[in-house]
N, C-alpha and C. Protein backbone atom coordinates (compact mmCIF):
# COMPACT_ATOMS: atom_id res chain seq x y z
N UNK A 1 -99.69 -19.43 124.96
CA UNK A 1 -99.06 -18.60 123.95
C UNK A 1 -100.01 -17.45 123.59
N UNK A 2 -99.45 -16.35 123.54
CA UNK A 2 -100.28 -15.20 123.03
C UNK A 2 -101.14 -15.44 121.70
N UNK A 3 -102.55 -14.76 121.58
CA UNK A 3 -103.02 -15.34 120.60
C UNK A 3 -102.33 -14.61 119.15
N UNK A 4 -102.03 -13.44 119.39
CA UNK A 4 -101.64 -13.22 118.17
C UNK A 4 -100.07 -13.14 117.93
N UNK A 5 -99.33 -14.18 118.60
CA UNK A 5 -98.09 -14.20 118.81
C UNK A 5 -97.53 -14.25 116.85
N UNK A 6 -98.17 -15.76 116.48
CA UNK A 6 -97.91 -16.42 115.16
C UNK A 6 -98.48 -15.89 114.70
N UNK A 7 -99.31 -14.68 114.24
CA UNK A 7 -100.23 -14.07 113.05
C UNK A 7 -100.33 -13.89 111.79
N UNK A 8 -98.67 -13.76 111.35
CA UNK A 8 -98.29 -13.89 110.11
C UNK A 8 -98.42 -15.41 109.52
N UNK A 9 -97.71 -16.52 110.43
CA UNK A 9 -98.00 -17.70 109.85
C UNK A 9 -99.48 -18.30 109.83
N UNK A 10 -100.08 -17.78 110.24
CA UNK A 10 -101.85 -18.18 110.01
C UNK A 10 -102.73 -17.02 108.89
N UNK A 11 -102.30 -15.94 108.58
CA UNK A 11 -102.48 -15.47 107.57
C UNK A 11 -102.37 -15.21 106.12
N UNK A 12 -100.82 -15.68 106.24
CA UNK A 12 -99.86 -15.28 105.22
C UNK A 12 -100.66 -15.78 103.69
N UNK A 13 -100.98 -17.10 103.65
CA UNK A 13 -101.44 -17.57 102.62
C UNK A 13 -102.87 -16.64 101.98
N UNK A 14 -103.68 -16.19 102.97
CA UNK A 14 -104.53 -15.18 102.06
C UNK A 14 -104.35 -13.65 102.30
N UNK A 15 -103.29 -13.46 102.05
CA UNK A 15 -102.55 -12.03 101.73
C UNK A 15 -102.09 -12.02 100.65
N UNK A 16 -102.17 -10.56 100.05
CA UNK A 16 -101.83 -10.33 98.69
C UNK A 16 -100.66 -11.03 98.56
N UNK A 17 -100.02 -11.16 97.84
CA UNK A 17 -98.19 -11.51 97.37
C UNK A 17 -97.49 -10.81 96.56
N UNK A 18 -97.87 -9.94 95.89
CA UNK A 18 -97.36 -8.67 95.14
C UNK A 18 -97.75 -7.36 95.52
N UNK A 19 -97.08 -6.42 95.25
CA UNK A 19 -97.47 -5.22 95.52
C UNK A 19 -98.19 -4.50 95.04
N UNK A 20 -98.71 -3.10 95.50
CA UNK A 20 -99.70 -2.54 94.98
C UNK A 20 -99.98 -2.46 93.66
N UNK A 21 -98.83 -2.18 92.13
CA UNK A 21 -98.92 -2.10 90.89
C UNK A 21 -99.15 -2.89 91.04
N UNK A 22 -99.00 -4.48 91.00
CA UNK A 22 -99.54 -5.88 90.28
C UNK A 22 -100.60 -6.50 90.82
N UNK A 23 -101.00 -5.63 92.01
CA UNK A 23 -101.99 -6.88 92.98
C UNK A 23 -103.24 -6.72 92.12
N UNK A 24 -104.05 -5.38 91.37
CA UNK A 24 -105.29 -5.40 90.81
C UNK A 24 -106.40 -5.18 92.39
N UNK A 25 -107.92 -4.89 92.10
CA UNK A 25 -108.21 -4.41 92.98
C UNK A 25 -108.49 -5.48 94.71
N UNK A 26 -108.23 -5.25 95.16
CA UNK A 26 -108.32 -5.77 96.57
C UNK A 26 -109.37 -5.23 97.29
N UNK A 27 -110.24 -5.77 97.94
CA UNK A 27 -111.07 -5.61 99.14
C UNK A 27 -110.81 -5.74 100.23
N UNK A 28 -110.59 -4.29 100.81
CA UNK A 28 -109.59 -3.89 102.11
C UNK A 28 -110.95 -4.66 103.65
N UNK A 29 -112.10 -5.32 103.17
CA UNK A 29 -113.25 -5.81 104.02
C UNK A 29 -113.20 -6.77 104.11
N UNK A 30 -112.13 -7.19 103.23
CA UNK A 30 -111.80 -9.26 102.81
C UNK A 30 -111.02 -9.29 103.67
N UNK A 31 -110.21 -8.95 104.37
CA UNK A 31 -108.91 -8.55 104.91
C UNK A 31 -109.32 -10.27 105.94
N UNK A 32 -108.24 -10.91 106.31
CA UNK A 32 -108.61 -12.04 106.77
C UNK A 32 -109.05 -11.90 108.34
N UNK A 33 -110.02 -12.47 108.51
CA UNK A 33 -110.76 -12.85 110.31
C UNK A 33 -109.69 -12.82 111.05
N UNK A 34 -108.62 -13.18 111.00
CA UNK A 34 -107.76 -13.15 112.17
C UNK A 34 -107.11 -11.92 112.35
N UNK A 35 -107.09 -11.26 110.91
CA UNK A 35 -106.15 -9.75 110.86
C UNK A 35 -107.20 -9.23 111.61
N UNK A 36 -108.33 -9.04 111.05
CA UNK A 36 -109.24 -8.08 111.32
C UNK A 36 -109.33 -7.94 113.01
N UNK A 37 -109.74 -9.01 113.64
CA UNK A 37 -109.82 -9.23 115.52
C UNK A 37 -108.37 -9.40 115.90
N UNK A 38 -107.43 -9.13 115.09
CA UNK A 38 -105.86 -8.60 115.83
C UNK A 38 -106.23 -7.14 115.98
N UNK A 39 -106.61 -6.54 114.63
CA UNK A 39 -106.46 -5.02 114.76
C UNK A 39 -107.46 -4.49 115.65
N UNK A 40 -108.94 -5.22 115.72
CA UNK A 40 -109.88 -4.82 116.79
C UNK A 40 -108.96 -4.51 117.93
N UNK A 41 -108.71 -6.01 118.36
CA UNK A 41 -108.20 -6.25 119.52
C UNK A 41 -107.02 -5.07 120.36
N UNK A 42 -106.04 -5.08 119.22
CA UNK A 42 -104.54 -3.63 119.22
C UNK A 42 -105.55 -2.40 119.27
N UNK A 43 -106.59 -1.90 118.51
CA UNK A 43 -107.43 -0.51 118.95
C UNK A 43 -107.89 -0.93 119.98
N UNK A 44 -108.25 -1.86 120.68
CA UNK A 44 -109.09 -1.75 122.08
C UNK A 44 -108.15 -1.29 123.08
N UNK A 45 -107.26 -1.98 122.88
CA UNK A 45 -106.21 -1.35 124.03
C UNK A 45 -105.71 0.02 123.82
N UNK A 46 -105.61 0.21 122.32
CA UNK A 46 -104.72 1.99 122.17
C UNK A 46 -106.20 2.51 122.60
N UNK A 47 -107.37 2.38 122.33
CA UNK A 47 -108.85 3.40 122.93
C UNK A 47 -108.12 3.81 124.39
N UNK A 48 -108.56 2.77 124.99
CA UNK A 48 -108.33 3.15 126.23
C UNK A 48 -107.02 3.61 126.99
N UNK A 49 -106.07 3.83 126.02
CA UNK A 49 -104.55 4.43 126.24
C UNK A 49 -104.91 5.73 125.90
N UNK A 50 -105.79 5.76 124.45
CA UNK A 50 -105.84 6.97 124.03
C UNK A 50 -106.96 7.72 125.28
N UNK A 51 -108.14 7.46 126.10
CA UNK A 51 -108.86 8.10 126.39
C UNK A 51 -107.85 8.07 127.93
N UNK A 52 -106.96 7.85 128.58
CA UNK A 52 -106.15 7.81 129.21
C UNK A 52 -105.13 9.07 129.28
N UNK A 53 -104.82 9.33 128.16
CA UNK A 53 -103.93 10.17 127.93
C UNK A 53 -104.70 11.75 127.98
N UNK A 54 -106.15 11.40 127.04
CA UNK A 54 -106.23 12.54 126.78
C UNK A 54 -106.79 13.07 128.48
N UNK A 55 -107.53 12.26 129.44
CA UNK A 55 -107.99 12.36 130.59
C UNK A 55 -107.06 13.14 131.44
N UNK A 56 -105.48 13.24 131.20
CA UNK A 56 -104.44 13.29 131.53
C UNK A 56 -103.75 14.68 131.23
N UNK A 57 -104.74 15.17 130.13
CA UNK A 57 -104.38 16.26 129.57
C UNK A 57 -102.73 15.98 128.42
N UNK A 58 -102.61 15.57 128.14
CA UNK A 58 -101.71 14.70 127.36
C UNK A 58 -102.08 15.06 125.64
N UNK A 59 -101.26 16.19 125.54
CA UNK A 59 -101.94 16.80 124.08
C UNK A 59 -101.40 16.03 122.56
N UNK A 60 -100.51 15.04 122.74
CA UNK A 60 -100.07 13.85 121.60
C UNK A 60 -100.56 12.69 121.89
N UNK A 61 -101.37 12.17 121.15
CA UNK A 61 -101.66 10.77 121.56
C UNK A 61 -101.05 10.00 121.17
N UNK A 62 -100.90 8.71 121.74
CA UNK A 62 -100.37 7.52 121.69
C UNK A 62 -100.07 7.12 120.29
N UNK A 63 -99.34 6.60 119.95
CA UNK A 63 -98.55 6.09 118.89
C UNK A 63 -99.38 4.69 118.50
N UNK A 64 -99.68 4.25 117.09
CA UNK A 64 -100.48 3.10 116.71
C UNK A 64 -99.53 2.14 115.53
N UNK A 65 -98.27 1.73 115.56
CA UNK A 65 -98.44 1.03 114.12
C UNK A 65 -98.30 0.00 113.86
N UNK A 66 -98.51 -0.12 112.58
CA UNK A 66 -98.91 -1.28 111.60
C UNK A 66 -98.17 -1.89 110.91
N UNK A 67 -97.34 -3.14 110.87
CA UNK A 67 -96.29 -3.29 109.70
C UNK A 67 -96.26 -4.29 109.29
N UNK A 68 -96.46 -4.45 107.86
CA UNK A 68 -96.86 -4.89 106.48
C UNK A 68 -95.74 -5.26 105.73
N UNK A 69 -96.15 -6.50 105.43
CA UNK A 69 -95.09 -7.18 104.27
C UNK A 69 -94.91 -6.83 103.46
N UNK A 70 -96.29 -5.80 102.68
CA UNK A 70 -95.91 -5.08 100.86
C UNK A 70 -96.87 -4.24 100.70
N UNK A 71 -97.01 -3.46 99.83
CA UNK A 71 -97.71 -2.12 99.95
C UNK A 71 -99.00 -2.50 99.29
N UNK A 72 -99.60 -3.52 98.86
CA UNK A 72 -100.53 -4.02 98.74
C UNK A 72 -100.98 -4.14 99.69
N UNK A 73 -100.72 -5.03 101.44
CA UNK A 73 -101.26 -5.37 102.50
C UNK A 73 -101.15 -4.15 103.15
N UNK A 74 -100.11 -3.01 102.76
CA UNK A 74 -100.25 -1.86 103.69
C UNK A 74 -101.22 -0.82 103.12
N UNK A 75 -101.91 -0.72 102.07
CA UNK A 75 -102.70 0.00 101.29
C UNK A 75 -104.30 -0.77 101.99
N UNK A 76 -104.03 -1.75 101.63
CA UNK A 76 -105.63 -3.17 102.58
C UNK A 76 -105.94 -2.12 103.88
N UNK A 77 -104.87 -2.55 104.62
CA UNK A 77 -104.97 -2.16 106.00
C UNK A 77 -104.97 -0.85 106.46
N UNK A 78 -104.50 -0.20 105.54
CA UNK A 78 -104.55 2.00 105.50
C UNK A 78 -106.05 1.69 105.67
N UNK A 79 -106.49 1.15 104.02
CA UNK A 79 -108.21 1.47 104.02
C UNK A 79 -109.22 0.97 105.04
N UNK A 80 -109.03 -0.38 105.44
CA UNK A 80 -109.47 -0.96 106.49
C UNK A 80 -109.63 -0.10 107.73
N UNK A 81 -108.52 0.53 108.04
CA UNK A 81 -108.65 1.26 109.71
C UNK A 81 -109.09 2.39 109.23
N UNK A 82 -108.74 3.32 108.51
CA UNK A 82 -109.12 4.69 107.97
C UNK A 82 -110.54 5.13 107.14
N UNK A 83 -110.66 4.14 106.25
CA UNK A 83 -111.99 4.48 105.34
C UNK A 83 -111.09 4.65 103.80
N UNK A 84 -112.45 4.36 103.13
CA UNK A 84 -112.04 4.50 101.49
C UNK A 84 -113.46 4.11 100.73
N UNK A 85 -113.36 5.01 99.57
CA UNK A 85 -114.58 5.31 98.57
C UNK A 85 -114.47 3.60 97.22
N UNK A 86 -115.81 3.34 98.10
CA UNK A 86 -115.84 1.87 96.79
C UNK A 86 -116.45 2.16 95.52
N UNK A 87 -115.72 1.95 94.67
CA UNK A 87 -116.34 2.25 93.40
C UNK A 87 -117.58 1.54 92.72
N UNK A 88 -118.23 2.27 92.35
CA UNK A 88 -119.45 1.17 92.46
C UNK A 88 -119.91 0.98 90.81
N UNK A 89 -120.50 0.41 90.14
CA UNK A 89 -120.79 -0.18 89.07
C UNK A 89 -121.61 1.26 88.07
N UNK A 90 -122.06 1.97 88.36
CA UNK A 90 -122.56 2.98 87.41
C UNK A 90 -121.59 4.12 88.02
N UNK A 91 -120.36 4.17 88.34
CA UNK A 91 -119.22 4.86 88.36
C UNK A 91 -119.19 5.92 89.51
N UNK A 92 -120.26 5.99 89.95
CA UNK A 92 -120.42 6.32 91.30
C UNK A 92 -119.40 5.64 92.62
N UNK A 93 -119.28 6.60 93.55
CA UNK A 93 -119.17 5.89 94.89
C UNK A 93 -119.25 5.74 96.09
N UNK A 94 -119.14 5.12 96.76
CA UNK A 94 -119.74 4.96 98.35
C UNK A 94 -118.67 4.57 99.42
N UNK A 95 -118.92 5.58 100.13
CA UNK A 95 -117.84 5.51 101.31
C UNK A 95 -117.89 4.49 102.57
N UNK A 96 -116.76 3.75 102.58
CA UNK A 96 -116.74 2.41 103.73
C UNK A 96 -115.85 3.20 104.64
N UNK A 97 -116.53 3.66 105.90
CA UNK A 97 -116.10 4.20 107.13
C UNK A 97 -115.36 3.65 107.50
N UNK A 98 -113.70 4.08 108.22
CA UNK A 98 -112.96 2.88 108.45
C UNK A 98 -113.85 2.08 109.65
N UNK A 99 -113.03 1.13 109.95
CA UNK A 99 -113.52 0.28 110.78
C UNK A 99 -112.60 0.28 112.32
N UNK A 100 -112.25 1.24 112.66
CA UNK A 100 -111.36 1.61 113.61
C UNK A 100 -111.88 3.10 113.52
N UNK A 101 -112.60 3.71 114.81
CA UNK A 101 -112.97 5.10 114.65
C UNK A 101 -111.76 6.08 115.10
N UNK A 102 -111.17 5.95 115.90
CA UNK A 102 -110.33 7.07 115.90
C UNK A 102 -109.11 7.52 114.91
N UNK A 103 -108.98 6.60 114.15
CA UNK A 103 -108.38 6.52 112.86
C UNK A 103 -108.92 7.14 111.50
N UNK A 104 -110.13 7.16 111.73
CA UNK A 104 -111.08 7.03 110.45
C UNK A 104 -110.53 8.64 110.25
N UNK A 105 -110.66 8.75 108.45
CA UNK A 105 -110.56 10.46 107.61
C UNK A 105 -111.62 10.79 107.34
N UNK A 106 -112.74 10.34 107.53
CA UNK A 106 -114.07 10.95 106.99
C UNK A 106 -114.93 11.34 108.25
N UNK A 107 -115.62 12.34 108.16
CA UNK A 107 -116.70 12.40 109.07
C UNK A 107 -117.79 11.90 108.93
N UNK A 108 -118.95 12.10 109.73
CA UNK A 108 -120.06 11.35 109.74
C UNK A 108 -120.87 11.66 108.44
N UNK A 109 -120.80 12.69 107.27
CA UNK A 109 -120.98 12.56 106.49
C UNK A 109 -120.69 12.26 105.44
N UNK A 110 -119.28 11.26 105.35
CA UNK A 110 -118.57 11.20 104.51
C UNK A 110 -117.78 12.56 103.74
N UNK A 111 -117.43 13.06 104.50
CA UNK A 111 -116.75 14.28 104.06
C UNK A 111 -115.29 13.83 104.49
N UNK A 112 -114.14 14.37 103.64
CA UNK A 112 -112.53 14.36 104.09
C UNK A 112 -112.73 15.25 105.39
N UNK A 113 -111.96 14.54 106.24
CA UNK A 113 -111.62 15.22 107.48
C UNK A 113 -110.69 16.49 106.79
N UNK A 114 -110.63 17.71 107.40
CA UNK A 114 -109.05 18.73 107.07
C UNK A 114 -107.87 17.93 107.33
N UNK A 115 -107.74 17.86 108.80
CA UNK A 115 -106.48 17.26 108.96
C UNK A 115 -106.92 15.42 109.06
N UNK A 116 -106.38 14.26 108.11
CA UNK A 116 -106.66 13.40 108.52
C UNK A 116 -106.02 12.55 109.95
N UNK A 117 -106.65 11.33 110.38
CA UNK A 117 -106.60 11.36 111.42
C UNK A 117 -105.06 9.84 111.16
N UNK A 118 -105.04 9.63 110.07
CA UNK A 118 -104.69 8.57 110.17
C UNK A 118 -104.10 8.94 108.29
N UNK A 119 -102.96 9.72 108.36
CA UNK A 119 -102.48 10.40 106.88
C UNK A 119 -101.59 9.24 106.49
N UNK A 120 -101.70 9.51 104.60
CA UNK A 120 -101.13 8.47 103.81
C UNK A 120 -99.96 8.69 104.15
N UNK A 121 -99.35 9.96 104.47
CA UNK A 121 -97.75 10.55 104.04
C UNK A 121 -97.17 9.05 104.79
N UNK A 122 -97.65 8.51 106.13
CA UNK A 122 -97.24 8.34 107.03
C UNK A 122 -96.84 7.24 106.63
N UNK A 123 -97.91 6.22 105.55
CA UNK A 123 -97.96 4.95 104.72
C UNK A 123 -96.60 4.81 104.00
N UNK A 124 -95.87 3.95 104.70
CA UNK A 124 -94.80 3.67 103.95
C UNK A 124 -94.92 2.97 102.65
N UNK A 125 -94.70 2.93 101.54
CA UNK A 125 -94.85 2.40 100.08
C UNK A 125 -93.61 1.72 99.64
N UNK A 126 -92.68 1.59 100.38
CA UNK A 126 -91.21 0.82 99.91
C UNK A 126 -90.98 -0.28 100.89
């Protein structure tokens, strides 16, 4: 059986259960071991689709998505692949690079990309 055939039923229990207004803050780094080496696993293959295409001269790349039970787990997983600023205790904050690079909105200095690579618009919220 494929390993990530059942993924939802081996996760489900430590996933948010409400949506973004009620969930309170979440740690998009908590995200569970099995999500996390699914999504590795799904970018390893789009990399090499994507460096495929572009080799190809192929000026749209490959299509990536993600779909989420509630906008709590789809907000987790935006930040997870993309990047997002952790707020830190003297109100400052510090940027967690996504963890999927061709996705990621920040550059190597933590700066907003112009165009992001991986835009909220796209984040469905309903």
């Amino acid at each position: 059986m494929p390993m990530f055939r059942n993924l939802w039923e081996n996760i489900r229990k430590d996933m948010p259960k409400r949506g973004r207004g009620k969930a309170g803050g979440l740690d998009p780094l908590a995200l569970p071991t099995r999500l996390q080496t699914a999504l590795q696993a799904l970018y390893g293959h789009y990399e090499k689709t994507y460096d495929l295409w572009e080799d190809a001269g192929m000026s749209v790349p490959p299509c990536f998505i993600v779909v989420c039970n509630n906008t709590s787990t789809s907000k987790l997983v935006y930040d997870f692949v993309s990047g997002f600023h952790r707020q830190n205790e003297d109100g400052s904050t510090t940027l967690e690079n996504g963890r999927l690079p061709l996705f990621r909105n920040f550059d190597e200095h933590g700066n907003p990309l112009a165009r992001p690579n991986t835009p909220a618009d796209r984040q469905r919220t309903t």
